[in-house]
C-alpha atoms as a PDB file:
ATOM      1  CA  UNK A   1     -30.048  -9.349 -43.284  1.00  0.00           C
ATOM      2  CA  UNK A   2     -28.435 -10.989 -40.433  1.00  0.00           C
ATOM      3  CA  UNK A   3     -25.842  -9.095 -38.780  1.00  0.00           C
ATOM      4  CA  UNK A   4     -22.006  -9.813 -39.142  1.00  0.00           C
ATOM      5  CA  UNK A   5     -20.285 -10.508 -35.738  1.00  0.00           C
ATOM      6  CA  UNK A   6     -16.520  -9.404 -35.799  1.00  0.00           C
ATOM      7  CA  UNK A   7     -14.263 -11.961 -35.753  1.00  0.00           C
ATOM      8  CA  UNK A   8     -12.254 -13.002 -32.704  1.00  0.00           C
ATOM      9  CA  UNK A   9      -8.947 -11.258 -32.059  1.00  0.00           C
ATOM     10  CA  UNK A  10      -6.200 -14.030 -32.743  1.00  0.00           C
ATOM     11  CA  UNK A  11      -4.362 -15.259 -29.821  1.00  0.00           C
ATOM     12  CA  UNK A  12      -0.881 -13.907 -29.811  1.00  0.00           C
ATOM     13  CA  UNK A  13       1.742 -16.615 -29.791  1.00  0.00           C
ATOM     14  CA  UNK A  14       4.471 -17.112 -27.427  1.00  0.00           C
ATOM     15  CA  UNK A  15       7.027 -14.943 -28.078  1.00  0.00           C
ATOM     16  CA  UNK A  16       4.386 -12.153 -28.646  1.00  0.00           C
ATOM     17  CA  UNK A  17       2.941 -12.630 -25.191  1.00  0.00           C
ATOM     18  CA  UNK A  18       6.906 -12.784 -23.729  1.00  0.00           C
ATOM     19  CA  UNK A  19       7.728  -9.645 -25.831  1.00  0.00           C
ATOM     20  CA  UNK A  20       4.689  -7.518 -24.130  1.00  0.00           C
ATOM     21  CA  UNK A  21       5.726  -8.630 -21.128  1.00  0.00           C
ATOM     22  CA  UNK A  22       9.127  -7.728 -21.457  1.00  0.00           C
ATOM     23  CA  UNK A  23       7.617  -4.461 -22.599  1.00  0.00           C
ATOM     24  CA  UNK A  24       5.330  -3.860 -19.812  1.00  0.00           C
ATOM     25  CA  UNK A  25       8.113  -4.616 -17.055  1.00  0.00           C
ATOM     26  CA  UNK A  26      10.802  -2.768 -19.476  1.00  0.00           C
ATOM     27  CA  UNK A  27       8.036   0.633 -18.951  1.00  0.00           C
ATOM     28  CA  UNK A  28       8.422  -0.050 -15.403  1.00  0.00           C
ATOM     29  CA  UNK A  29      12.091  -0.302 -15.170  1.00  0.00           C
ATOM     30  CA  UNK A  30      12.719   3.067 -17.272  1.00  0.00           C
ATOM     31  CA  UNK A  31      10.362   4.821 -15.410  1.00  0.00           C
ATOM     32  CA  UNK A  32      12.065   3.960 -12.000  1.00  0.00           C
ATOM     33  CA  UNK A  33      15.553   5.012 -14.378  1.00  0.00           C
ATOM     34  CA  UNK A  34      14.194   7.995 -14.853  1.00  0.00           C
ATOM     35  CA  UNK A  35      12.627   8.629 -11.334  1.00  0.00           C
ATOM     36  CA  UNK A  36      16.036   8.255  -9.658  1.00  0.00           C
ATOM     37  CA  UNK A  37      17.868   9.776 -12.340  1.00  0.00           C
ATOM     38  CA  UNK A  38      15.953  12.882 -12.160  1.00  0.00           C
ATOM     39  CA  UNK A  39      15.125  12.542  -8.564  1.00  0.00           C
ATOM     40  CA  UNK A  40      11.569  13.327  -9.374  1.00  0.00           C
ATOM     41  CA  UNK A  41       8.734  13.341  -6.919  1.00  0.00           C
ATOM     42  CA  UNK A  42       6.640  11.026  -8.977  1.00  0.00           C
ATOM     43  CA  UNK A  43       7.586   7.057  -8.395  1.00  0.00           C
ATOM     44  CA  UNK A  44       9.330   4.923 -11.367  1.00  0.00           C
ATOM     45  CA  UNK A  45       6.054   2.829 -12.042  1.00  0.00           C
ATOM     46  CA  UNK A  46       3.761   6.625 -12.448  1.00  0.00           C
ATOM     47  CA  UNK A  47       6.571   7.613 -15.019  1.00  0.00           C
ATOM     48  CA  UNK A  48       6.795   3.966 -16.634  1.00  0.00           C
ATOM     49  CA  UNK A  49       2.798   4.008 -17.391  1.00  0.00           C
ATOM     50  CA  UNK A  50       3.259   7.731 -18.935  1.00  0.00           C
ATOM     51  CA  UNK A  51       5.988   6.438 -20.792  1.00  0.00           C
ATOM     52  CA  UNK A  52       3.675   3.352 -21.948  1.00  0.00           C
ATOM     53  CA  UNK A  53       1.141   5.434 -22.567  1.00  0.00           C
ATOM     54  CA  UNK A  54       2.977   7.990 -24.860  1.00  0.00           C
ATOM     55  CA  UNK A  55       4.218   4.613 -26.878  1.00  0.00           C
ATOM     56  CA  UNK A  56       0.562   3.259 -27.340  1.00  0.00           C
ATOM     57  CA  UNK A  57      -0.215   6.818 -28.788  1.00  0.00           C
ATOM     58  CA  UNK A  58       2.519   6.924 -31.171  1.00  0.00           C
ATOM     59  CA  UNK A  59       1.552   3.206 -32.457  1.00  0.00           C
ATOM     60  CA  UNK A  60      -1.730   4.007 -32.593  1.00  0.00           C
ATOM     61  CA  UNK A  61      -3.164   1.367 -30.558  1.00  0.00           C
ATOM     62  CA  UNK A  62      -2.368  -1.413 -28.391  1.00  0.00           C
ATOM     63  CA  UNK A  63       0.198  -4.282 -30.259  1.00  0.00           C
ATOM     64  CA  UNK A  64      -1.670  -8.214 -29.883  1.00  0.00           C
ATOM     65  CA  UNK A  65       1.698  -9.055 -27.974  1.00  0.00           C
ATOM     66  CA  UNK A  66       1.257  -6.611 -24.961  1.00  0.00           C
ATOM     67  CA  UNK A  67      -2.821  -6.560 -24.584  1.00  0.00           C
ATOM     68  CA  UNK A  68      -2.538 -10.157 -23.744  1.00  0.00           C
ATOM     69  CA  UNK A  69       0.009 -10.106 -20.763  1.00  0.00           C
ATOM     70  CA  UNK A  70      -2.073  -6.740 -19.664  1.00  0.00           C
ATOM     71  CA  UNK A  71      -5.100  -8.553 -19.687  1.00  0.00           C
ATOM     72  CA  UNK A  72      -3.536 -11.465 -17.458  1.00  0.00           C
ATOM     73  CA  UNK A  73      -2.499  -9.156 -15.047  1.00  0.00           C
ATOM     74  CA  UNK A  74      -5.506  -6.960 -14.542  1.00  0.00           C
ATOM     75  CA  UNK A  75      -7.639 -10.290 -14.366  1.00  0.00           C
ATOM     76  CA  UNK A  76      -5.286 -10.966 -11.349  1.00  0.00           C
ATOM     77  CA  UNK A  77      -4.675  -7.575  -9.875  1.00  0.00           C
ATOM     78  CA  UNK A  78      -5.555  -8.872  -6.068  1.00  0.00           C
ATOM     79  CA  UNK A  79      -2.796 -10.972  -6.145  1.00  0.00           C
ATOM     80  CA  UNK A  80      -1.036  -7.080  -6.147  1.00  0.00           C
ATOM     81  CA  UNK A  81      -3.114  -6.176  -3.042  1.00  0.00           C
ATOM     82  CA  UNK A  82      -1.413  -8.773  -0.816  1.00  0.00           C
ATOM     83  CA  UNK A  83       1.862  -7.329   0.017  1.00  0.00           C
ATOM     84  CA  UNK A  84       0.018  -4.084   1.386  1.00  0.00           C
ATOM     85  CA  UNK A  85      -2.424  -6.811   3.486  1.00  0.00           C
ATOM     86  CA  UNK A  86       1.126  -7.618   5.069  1.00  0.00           C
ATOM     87  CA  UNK A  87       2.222  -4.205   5.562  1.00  0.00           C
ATOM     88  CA  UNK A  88      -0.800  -3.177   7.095  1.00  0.00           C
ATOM     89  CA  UNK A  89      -0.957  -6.330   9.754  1.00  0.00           C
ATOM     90  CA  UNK A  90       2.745  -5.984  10.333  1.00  0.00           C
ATOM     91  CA  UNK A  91       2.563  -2.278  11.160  1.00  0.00           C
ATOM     92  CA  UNK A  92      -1.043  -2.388  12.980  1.00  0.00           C
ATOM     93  CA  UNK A  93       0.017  -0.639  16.166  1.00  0.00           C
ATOM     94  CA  UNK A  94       1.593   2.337  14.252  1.00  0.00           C
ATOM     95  CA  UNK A  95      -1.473   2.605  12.365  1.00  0.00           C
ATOM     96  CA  UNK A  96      -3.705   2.585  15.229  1.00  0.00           C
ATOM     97  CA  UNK A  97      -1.895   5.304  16.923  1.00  0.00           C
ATOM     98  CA  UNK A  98      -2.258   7.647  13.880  1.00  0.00           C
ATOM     99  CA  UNK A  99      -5.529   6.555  12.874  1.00  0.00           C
ATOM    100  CA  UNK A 100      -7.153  10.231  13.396  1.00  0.00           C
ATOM    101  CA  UNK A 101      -4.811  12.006  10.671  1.00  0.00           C
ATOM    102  CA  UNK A 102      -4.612   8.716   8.525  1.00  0.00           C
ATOM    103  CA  UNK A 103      -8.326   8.759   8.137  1.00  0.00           C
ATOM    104  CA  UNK A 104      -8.228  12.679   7.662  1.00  0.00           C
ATOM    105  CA  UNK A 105      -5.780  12.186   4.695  1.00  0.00           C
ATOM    106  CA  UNK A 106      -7.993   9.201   3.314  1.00  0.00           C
ATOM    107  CA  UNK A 107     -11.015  11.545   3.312  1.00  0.00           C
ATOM    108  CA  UNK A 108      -9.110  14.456   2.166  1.00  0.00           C
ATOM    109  CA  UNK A 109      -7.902  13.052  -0.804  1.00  0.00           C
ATOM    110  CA  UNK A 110     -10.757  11.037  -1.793  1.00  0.00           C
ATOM    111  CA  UNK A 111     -12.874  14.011  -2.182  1.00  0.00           C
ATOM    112  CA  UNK A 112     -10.158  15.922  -3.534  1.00  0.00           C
ATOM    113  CA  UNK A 113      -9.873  13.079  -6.365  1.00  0.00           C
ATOM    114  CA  UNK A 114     -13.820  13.054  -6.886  1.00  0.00           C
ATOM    115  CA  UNK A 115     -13.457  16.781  -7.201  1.00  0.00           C
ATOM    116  CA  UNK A 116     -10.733  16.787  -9.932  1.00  0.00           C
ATOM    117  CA  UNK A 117     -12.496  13.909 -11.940  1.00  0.00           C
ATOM    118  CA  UNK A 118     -16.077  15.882 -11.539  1.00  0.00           C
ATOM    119  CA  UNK A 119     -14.189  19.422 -13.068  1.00  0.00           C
ATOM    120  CA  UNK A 120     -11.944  17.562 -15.650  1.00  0.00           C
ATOM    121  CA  UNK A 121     -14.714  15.869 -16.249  1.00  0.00           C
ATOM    122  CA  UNK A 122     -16.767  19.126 -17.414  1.00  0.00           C
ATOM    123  CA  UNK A 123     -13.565  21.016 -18.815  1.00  0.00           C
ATOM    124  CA  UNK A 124     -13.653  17.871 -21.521  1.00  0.00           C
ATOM    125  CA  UNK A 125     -17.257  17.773 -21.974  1.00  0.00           C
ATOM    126  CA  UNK A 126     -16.940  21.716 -22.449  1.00  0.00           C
ATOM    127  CA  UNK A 127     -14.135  21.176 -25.155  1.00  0.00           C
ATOM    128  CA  UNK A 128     -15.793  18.278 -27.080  1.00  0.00           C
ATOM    129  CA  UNK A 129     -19.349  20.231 -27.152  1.00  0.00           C
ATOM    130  CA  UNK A 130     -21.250  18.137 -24.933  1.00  0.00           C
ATOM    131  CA  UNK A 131     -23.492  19.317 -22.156  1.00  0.00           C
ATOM    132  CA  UNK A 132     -21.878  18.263 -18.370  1.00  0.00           C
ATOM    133  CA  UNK A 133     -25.040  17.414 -15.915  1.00  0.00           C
END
């Protein structure tokens, strides 16, 4: 019995694709709201993606409109990287003279993020039943 291959999302049409993007930039723009108007020590776009994120949970799922614009821009997230390219040439002789605590801070933190993936991790794995390695 052959096997039945799911059919191809449909492509969302214009105004669907304008709509998520509205969406996704009007995330951002309430975060940053809320970052200032709370003075929070988390920046606008952090509290715009929670925001997002608690939205996608109470649809259940991610609308057509919005994963097309996502995609779009994850398939051309360097373009993002560029403006810190230019911040780093520009400020290249402040960076050089605190290179020793930069890269201490850099190192620092990266472990410090593998550490709190590795135990979340585990504390998950723990809750759903599975065995952590």
């Amino acid at each position: 019995m052959p096997s039945e291959s799911p059919q191809p999302a449909k492509k969302p049409r214009p105004l669907e694709w304008l709509a998520g993007l509205a969406a996704l930039a009007g995330a951002s723009l309430a975060g940053d709201a809320l970052s200032r108007a709370t003075h929070a020590p988390i920046p606008g776009t952090v509290l715009g993606l929670l925001l997002l994120l608690g939205a996608l949970a109470l649809l259940g799922g991610v609308p057509r409109g919005l994963a097309a614009p996502a995609r779009w821009l994850i398939s051309h997230m360097n373009l993002f990287y560029v403006p810190a390219a230019v911040g780093v040439t520009v400020y290249a002789r402040l960076l050089y003279r605190d290179v020793w605590p930069i890269a201490a801070a850099l190192l620092f933190g990266t472990w410090l993020a593998m550490a709190v993936a590795a135990l979340t991790y585990r504390a998950v794995a723990r809750a759903l039943g599975e065995r952590a390695e």
